[in-house]
Protein backbone atom coordinates (compact mmCIF):
# COMPACT_ATOMS: atom_id res chain seq x y z
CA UNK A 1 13.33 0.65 -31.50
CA UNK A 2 13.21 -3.18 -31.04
CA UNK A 3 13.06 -3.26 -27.32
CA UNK A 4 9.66 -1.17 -28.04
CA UNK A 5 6.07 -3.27 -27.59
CA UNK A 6 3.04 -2.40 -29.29
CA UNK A 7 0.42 -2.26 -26.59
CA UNK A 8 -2.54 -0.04 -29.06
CA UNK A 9 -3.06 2.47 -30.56
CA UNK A 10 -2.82 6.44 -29.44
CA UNK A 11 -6.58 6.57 -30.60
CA UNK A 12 -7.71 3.76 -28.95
CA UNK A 13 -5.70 3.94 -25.50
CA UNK A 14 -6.91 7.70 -25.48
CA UNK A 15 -10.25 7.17 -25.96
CA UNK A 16 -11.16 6.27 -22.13
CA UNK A 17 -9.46 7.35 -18.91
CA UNK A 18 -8.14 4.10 -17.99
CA UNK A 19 -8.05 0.98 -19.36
CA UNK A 20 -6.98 -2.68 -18.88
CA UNK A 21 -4.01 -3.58 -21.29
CA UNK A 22 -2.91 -7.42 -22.00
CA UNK A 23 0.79 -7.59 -22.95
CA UNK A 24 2.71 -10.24 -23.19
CA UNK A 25 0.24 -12.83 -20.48
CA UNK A 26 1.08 -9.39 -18.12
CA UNK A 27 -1.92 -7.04 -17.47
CA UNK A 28 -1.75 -3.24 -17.58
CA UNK A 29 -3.73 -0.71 -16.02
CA UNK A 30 -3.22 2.56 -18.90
CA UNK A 31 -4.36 5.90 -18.00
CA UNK A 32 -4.82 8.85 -20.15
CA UNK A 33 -4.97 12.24 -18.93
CA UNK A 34 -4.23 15.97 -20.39
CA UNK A 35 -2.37 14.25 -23.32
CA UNK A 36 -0.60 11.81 -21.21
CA UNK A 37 -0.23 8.28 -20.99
CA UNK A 38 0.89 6.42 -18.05
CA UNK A 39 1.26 2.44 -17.26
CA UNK A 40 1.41 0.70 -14.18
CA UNK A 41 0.49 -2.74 -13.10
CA UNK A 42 -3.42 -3.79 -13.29
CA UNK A 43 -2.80 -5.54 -9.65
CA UNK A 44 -4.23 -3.23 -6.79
CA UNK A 45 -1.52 -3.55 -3.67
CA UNK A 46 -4.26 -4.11 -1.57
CA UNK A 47 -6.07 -6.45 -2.29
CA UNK A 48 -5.22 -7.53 -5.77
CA UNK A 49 -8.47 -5.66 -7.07
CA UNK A 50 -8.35 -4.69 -11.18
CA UNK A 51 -6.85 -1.10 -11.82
CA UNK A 52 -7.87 -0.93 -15.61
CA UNK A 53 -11.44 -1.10 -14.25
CA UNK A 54 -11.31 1.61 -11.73
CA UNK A 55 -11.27 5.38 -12.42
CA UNK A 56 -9.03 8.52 -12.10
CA UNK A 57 -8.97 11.34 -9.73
CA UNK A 58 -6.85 13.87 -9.99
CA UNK A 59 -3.08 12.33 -10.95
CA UNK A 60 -4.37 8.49 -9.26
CA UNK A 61 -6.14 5.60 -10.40
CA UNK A 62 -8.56 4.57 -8.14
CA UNK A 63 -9.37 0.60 -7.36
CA UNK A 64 -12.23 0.05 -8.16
CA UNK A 65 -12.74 -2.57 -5.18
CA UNK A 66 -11.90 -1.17 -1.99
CA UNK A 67 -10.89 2.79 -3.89
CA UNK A 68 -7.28 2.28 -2.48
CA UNK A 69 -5.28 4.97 -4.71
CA UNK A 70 -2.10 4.70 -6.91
CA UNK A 71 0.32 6.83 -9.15
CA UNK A 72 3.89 6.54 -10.79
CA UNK A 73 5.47 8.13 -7.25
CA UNK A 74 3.66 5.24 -5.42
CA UNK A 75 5.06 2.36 -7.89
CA UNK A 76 8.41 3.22 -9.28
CA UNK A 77 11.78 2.01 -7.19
CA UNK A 78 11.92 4.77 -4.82
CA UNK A 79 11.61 5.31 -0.93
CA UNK A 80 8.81 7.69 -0.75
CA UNK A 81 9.45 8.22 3.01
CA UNK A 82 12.93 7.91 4.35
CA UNK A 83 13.95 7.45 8.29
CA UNK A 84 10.24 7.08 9.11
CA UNK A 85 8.90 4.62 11.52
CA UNK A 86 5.18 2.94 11.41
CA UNK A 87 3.32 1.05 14.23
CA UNK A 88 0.22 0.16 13.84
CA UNK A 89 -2.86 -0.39 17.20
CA UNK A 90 -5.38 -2.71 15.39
CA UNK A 91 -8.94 -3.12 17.11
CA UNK A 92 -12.28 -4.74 16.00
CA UNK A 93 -14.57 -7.33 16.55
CA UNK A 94 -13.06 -9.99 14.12
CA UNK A 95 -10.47 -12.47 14.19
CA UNK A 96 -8.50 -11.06 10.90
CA UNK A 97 -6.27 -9.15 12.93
CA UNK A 98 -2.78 -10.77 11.27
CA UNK A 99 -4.85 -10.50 7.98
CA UNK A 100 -5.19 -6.37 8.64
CA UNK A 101 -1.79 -6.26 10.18
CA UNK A 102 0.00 -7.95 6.71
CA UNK A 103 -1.64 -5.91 4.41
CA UNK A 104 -0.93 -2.92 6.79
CA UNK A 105 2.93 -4.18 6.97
CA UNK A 106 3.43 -5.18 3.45
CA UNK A 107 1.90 -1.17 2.01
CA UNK A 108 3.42 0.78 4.42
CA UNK A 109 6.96 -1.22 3.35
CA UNK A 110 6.45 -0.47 -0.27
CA UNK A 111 6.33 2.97 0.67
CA UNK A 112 10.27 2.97 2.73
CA UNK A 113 8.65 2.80 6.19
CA UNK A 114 10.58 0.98 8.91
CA UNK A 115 9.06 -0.97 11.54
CA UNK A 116 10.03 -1.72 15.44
CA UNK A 117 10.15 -5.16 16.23
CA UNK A 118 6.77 -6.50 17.32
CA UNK A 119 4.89 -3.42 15.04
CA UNK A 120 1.73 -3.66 16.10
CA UNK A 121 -0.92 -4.37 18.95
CA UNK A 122 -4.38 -5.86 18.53
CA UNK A 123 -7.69 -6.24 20.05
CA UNK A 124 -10.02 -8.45 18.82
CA UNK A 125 -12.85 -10.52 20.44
CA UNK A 126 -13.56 -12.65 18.11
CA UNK A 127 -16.25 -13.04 14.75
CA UNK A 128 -19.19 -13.19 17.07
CA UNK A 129 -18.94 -10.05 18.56
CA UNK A 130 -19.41 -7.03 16.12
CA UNK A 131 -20.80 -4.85 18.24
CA UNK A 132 -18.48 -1.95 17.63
CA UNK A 133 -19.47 0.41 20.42
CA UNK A 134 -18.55 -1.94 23.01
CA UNK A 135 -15.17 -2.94 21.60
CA UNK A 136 -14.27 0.70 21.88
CA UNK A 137 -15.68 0.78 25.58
CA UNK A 138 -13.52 -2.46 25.97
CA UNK A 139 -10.49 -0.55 24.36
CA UNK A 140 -10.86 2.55 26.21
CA UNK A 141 -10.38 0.85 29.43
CA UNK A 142 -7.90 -1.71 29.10
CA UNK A 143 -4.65 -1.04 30.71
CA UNK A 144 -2.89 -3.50 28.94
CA UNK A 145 -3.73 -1.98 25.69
CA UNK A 146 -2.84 1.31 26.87
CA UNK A 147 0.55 -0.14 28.30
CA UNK A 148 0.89 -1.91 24.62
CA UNK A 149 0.53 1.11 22.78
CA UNK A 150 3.10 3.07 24.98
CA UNK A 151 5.08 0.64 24.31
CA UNK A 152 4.80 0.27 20.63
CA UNK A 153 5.42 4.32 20.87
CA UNK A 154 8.27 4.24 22.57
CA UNK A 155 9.79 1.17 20.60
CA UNK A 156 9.11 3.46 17.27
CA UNK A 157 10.26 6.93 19.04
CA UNK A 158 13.88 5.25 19.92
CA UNK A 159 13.80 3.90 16.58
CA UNK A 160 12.95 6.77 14.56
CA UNK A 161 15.69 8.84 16.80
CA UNK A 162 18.18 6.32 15.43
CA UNK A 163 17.72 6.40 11.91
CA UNK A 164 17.57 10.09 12.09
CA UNK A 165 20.65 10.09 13.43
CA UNK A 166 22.64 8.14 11.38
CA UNK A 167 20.59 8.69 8.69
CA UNK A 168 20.94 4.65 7.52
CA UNK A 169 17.78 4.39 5.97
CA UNK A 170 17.82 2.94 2.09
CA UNK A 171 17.29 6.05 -0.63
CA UNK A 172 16.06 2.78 -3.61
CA UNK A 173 14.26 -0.40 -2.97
CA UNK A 174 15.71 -3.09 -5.80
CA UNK A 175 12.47 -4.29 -7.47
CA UNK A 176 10.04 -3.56 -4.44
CA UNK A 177 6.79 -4.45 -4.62
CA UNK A 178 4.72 -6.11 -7.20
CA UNK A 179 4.13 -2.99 -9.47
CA UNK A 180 8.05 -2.95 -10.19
CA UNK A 181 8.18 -6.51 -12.07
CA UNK A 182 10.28 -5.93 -15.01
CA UNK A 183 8.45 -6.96 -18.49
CA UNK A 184 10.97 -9.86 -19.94
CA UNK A 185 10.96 -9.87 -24.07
């Protein structure tokens, strides 16, 4: 077994849940559950947060920063969701609305979702106003945002209708995402 890589011992890798795992100047997030090992990258999606230092529920690994949740379906090569269409209506008080909207765009990707061009509105008025129950007044009873958002539904409608149709949408993602890095010996 040359291609094989010592990354510790059964006793040791079994004796927590989850652990962070150094290999090769690559970090590891290895769980151990019911007898089982599994190994997936230490890098949350999210926000980059430390897997080996989160916990398990269930079958996931939990981040231990913002408790965003991962598992071999969510990390391998695969579309998890075929001919299915996301837009995304982004309100708040802050002015990180292309920050929200990229993460948003980049997870739902991993996952096989397709987007309509222009994928999301916003509303946003700004770092100085945080008052939450008055940017949902302000939401509630803007027409533009409600014309936005029909919009964005429609866009996504049409465009789901066409993928179902000719059923086009990709069954493998080459390489996607960051958890799918191939370890180079």
């Amino acid at each position: 077994m040359d291609n094989w890589i010592d990354v510790g011992s059964v006793d040791e890798l079994s004796a927590t849940p989850l652990k962070r795992v150094t290999v090769m100047n690559r970090e590891f997030a290895v769980s151990y559950k019911d007898g089982t090992f599994g190994v997936l990258s230490n890098t949350c999606n999210h926000a980059g947060g430390p897997l080996g230092k989160g916990r398990l529920d269930g079958e996931y690994i939990v981040c231990p920063w913002h408790n965003w949740k991962f598992n071999a379906i969510t990390i391998r090569n695969h579309v998890l969701i075929r001919n299915k269409v996301a837009g995304f209506i982004i309100v708040g008080g802050q002015d990180n609305i292309q920050a929200v909207a990229g993460h948003m765009l980049g997870f739902f990707a991993e996952l096989g979702f397709i987007f309509p061009q222009f994928p999301y509105i916003a509303h946003s008025r700004g770092w100085s106003h945080e008052d939450m129950e008055h940017n949902v007044e302000i939401v509630r009873n803007s027409k533009e945002l409600a014309e936005g958002a029909e919009m964005l539904a429609k866009r996504c409608l049409e465009l789901a209708a066409h993928l179902v149709a000719r059923d086009e949408a990709p069954s493998s993602i080459e390489r996607g995402g960051r958890k799918a890095h191939a370890v180079h010996l």
